[in-house]
PDB file of N, CA and C in Angstrom:
ATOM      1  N   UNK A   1      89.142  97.809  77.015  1.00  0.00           N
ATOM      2  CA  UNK A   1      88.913  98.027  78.432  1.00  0.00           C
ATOM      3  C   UNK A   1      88.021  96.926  79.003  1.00  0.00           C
ATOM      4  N   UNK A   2      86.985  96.646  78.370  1.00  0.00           N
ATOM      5  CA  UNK A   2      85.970  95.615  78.953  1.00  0.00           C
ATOM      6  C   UNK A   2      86.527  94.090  78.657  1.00  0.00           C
ATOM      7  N   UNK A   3      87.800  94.261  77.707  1.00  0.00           N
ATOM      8  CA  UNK A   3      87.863  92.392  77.683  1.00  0.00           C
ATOM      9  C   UNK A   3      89.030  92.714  78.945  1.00  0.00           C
ATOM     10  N   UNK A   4      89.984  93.351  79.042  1.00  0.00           N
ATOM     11  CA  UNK A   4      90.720  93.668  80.435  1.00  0.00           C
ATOM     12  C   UNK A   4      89.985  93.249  81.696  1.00  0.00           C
ATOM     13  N   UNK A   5      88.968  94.003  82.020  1.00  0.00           N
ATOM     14  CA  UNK A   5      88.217  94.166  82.812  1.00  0.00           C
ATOM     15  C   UNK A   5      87.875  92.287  83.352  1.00  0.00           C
ATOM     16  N   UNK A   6      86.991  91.867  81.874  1.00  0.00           N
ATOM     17  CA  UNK A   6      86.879  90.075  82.107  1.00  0.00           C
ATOM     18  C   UNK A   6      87.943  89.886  82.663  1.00  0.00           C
ATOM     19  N   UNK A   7      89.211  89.927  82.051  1.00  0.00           N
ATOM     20  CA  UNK A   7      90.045  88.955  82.762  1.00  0.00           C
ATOM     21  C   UNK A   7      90.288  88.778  83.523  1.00  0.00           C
ATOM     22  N   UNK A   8      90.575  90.170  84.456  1.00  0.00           N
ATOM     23  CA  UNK A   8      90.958  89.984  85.194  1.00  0.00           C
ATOM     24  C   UNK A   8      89.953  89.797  86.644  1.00  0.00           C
ATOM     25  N   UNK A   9      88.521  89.404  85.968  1.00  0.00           N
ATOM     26  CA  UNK A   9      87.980  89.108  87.069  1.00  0.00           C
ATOM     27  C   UNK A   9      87.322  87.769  87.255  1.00  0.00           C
ATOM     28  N   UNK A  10      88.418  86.846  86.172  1.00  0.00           N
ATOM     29  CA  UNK A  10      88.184  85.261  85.862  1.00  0.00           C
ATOM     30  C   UNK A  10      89.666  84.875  86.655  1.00  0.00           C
ATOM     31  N   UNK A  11      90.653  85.715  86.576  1.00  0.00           N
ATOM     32  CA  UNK A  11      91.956  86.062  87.054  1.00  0.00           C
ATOM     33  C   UNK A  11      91.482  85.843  89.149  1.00  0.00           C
ATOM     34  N   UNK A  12      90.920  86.571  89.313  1.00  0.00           N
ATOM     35  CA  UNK A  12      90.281  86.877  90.687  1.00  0.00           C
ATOM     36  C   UNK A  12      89.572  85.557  91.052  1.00  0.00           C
ATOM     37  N   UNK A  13      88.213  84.989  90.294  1.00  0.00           N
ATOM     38  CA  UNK A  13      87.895  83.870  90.583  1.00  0.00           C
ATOM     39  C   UNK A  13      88.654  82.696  90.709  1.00  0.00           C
ATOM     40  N   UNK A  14      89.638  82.709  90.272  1.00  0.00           N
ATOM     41  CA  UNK A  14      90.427  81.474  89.751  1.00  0.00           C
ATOM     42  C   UNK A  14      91.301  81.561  91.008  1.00  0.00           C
ATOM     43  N   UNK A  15      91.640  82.869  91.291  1.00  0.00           N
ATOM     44  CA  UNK A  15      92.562  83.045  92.321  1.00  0.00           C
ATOM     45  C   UNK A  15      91.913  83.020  94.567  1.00  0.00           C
ATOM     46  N   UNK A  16      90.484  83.303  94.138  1.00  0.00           N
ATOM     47  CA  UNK A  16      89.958  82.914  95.302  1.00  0.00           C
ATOM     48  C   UNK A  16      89.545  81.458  95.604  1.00  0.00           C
ATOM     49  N   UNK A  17      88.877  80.714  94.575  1.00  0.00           N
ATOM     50  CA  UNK A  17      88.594  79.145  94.235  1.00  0.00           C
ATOM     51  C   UNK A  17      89.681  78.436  94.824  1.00  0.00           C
ATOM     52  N   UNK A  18      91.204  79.100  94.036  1.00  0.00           N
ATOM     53  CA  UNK A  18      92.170  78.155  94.962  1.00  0.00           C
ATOM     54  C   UNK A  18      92.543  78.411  95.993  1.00  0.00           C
ATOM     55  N   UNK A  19      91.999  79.821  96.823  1.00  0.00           N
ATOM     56  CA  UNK A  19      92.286  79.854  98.011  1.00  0.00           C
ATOM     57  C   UNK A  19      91.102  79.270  99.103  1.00  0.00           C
ATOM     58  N   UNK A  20      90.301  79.169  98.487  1.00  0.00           N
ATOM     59  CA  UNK A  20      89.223  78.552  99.148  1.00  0.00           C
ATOM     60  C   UNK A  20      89.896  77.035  99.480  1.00  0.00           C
ATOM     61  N   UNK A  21      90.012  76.413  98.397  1.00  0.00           N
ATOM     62  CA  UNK A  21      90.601  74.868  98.526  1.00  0.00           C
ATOM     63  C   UNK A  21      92.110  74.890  99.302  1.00  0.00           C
ATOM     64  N   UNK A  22      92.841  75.948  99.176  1.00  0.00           N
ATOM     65  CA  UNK A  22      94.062  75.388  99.682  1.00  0.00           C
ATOM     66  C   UNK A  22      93.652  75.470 101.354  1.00  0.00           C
ATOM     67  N   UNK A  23      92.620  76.206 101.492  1.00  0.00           N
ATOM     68  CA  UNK A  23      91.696  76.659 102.628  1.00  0.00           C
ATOM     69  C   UNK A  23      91.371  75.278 103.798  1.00  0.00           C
ATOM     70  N   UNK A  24      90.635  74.489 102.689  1.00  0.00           N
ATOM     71  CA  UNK A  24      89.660  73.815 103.045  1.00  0.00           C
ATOM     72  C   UNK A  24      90.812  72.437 103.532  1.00  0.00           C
ATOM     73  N   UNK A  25      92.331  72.127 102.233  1.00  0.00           N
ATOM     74  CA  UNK A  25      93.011  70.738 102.519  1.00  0.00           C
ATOM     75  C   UNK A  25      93.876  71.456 103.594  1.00  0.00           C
ATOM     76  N   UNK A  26      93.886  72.508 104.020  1.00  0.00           N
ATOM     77  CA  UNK A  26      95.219  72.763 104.675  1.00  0.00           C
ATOM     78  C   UNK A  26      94.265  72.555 106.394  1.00  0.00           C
ATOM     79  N   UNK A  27      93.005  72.450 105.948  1.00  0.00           N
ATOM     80  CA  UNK A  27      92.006  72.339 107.302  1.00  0.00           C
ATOM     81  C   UNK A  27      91.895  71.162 107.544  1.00  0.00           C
ATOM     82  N   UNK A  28      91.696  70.032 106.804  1.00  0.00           N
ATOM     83  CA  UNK A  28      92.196  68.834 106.870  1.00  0.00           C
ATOM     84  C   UNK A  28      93.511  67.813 107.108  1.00  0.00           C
ATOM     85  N   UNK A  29      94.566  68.754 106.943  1.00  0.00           N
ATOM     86  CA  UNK A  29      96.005  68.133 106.907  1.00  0.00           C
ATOM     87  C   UNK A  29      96.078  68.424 108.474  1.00  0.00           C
ATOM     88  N   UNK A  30      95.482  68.783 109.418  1.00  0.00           N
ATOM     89  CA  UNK A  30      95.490  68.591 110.727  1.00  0.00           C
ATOM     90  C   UNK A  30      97.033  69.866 111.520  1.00  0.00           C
ATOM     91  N   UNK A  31      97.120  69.501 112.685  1.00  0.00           N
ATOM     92  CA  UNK A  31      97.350  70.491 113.534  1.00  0.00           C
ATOM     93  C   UNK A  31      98.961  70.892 113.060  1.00  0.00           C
ATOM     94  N   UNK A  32      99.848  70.501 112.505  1.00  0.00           N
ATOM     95  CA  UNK A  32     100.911  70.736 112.167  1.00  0.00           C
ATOM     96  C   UNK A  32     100.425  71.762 110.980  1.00  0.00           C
ATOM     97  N   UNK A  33      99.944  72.090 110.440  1.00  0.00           N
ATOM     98  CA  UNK A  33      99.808  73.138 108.970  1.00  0.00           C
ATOM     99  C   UNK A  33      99.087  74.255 109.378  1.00  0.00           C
ATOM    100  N   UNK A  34      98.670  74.473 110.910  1.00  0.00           N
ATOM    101  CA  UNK A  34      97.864  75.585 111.429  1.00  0.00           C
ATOM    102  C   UNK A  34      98.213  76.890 110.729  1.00  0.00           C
ATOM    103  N   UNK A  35      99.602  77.364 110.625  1.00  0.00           N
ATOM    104  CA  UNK A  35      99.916  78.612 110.652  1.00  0.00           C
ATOM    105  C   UNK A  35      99.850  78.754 109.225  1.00  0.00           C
ATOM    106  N   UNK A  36      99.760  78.007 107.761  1.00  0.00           N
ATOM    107  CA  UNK A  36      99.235  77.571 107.182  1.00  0.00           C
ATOM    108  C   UNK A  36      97.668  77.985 106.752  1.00  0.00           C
ATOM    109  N   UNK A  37      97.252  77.251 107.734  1.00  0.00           N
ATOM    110  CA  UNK A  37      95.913  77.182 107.739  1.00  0.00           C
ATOM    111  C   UNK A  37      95.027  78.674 107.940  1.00  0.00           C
ATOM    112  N   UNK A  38      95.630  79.467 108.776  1.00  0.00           N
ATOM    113  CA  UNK A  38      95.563  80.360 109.206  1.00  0.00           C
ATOM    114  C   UNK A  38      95.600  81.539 108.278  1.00  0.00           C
ATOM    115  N   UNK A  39      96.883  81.624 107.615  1.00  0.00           N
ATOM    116  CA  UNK A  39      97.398  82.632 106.086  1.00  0.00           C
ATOM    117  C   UNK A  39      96.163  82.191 105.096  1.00  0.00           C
ATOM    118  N   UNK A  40      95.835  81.304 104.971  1.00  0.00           N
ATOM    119  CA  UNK A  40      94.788  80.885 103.781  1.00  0.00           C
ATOM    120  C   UNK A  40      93.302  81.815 104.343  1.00  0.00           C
ATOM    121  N   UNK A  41      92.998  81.317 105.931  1.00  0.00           N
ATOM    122  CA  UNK A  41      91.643  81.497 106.054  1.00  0.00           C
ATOM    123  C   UNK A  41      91.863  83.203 105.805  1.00  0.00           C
ATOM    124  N   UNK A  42      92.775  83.904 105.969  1.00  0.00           N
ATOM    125  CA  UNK A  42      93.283  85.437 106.331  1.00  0.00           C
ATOM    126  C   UNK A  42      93.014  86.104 105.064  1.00  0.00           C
ATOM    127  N   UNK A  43      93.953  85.694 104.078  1.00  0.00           N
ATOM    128  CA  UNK A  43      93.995  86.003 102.633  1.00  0.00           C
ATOM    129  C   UNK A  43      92.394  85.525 102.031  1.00  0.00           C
ATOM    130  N   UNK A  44      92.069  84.520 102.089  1.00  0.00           N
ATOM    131  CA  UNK A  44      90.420  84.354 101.904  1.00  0.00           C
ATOM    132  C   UNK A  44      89.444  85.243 102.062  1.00  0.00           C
ATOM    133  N   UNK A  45      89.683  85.676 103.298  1.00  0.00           N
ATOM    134  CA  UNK A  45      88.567  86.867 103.601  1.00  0.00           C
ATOM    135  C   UNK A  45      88.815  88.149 103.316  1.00  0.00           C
ATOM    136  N   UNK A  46      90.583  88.518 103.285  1.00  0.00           N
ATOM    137  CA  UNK A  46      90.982  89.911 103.077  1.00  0.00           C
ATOM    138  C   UNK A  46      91.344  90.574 101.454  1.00  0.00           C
ATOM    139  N   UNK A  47      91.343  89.119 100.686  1.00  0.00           N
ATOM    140  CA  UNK A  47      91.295  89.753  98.982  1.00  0.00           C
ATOM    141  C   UNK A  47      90.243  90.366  98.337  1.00  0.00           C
ATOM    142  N   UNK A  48      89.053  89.442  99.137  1.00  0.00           N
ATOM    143  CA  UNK A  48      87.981  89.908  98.951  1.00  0.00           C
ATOM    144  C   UNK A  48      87.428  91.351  99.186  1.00  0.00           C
ATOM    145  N   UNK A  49      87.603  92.179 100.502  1.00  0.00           N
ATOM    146  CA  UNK A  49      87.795  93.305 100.880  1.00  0.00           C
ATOM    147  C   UNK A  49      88.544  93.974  99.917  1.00  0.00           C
ATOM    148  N   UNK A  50      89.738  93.514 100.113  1.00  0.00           N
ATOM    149  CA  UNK A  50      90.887  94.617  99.132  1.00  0.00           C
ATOM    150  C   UNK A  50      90.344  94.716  97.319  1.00  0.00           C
ATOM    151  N   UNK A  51      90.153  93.739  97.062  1.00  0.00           N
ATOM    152  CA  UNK A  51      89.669  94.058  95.715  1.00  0.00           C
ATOM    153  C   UNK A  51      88.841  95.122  95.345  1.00  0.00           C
ATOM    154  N   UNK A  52      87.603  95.120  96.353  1.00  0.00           N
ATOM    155  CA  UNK A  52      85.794  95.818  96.835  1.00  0.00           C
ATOM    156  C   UNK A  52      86.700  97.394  96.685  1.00  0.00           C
ATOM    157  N   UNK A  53      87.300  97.283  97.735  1.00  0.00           N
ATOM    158  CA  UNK A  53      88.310  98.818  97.810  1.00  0.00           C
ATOM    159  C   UNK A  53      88.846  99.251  97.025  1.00  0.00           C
ATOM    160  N   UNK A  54      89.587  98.631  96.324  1.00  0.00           N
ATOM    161  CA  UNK A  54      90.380  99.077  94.764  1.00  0.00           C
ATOM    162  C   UNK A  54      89.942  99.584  93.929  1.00  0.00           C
ATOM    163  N   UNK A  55      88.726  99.052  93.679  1.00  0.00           N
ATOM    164  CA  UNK A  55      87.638  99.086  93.190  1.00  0.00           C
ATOM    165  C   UNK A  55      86.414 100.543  92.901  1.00  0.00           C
ATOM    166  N   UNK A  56      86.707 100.553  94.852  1.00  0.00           N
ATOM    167  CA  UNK A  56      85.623 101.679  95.045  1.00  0.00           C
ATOM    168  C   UNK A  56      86.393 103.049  95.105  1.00  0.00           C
ATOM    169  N   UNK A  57      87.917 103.231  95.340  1.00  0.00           N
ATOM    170  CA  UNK A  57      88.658 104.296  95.720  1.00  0.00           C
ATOM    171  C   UNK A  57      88.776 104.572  93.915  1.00  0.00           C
ATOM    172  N   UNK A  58      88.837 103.337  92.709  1.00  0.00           N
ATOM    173  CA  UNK A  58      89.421 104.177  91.724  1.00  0.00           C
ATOM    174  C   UNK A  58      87.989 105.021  91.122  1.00  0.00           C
ATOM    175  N   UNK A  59      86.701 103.700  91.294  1.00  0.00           N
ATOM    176  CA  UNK A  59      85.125 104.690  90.957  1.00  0.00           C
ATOM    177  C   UNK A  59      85.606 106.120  91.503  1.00  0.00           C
ATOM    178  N   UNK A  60      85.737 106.228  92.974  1.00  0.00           N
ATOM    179  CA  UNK A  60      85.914 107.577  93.427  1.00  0.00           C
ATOM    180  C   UNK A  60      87.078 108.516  92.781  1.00  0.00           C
ATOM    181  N   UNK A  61      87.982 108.083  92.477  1.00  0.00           N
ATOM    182  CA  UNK A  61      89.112 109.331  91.552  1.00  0.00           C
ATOM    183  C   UNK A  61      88.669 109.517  90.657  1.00  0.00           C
ATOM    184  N   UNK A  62      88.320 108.808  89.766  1.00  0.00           N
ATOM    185  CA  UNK A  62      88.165 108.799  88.800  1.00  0.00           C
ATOM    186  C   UNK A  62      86.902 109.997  88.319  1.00  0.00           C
ATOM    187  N   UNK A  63      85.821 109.561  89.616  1.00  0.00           N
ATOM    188  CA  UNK A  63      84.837 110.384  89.131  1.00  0.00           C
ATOM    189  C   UNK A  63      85.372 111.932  89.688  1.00  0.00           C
ATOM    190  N   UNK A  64      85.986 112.047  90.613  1.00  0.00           N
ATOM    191  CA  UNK A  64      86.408 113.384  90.929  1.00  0.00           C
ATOM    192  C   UNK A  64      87.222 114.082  90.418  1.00  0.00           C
ATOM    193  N   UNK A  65      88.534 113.309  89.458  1.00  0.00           N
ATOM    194  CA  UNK A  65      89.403 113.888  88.843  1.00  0.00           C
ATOM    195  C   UNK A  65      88.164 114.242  87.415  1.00  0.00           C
ATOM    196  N   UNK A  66      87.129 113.567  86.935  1.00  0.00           N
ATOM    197  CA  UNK A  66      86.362 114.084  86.220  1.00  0.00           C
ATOM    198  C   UNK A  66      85.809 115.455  86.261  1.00  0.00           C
ATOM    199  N   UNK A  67      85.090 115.362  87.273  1.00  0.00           N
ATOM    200  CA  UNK A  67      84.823 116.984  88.117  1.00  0.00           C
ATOM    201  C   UNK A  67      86.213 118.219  88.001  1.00  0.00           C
ATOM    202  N   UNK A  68      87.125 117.705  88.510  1.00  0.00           N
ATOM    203  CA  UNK A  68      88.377 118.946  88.245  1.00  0.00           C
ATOM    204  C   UNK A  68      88.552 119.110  86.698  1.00  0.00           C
ATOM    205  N   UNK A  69      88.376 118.243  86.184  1.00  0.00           N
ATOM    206  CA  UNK A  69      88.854 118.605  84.748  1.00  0.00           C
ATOM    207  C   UNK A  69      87.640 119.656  83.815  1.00  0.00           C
ATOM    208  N   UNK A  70      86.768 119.535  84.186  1.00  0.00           N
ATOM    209  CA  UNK A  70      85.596 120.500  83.754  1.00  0.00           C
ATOM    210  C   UNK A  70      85.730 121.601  84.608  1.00  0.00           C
ATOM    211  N   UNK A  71      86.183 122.293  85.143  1.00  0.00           N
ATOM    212  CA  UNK A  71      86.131 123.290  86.132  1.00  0.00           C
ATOM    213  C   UNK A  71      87.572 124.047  85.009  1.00  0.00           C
TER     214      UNK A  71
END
């Protein structure tokens, strides 16, 4: 469970790092790559969220389906 766990959150770094950069050249390649530019800055800020959530909804089942099962 815990080497899972690493991976997939070297998996995550690896996967925001290059969205950061595809971020940063697609901000540089100028006004033709906007929409582009745009999906990167979007996904940048919203994996981050979605992960946090995934995250916090399974802490929450998890601990509650705990609770039903002792009852």
């Amino acid at each position: 469970m815990k080497k899972s766990r690493q991976i997939l959150a070297i998996l995550g770094i690896v996967l925001l790092v290059g969205l950061y950069l595809a971020t940063l050249v697609l901000a540089l390649l100028g006004k033709n790559f906007f929409p582009l530019f745009m999906a990167a800055l979007f996904a940048s800020m919203a994996l981050p969220i979605l992960i946090w959530l995934y995250g916090f909804i399974y802490k929450w089942v998890k601990k509650n389906s705990g609770q039903q099962q002792e009852l």
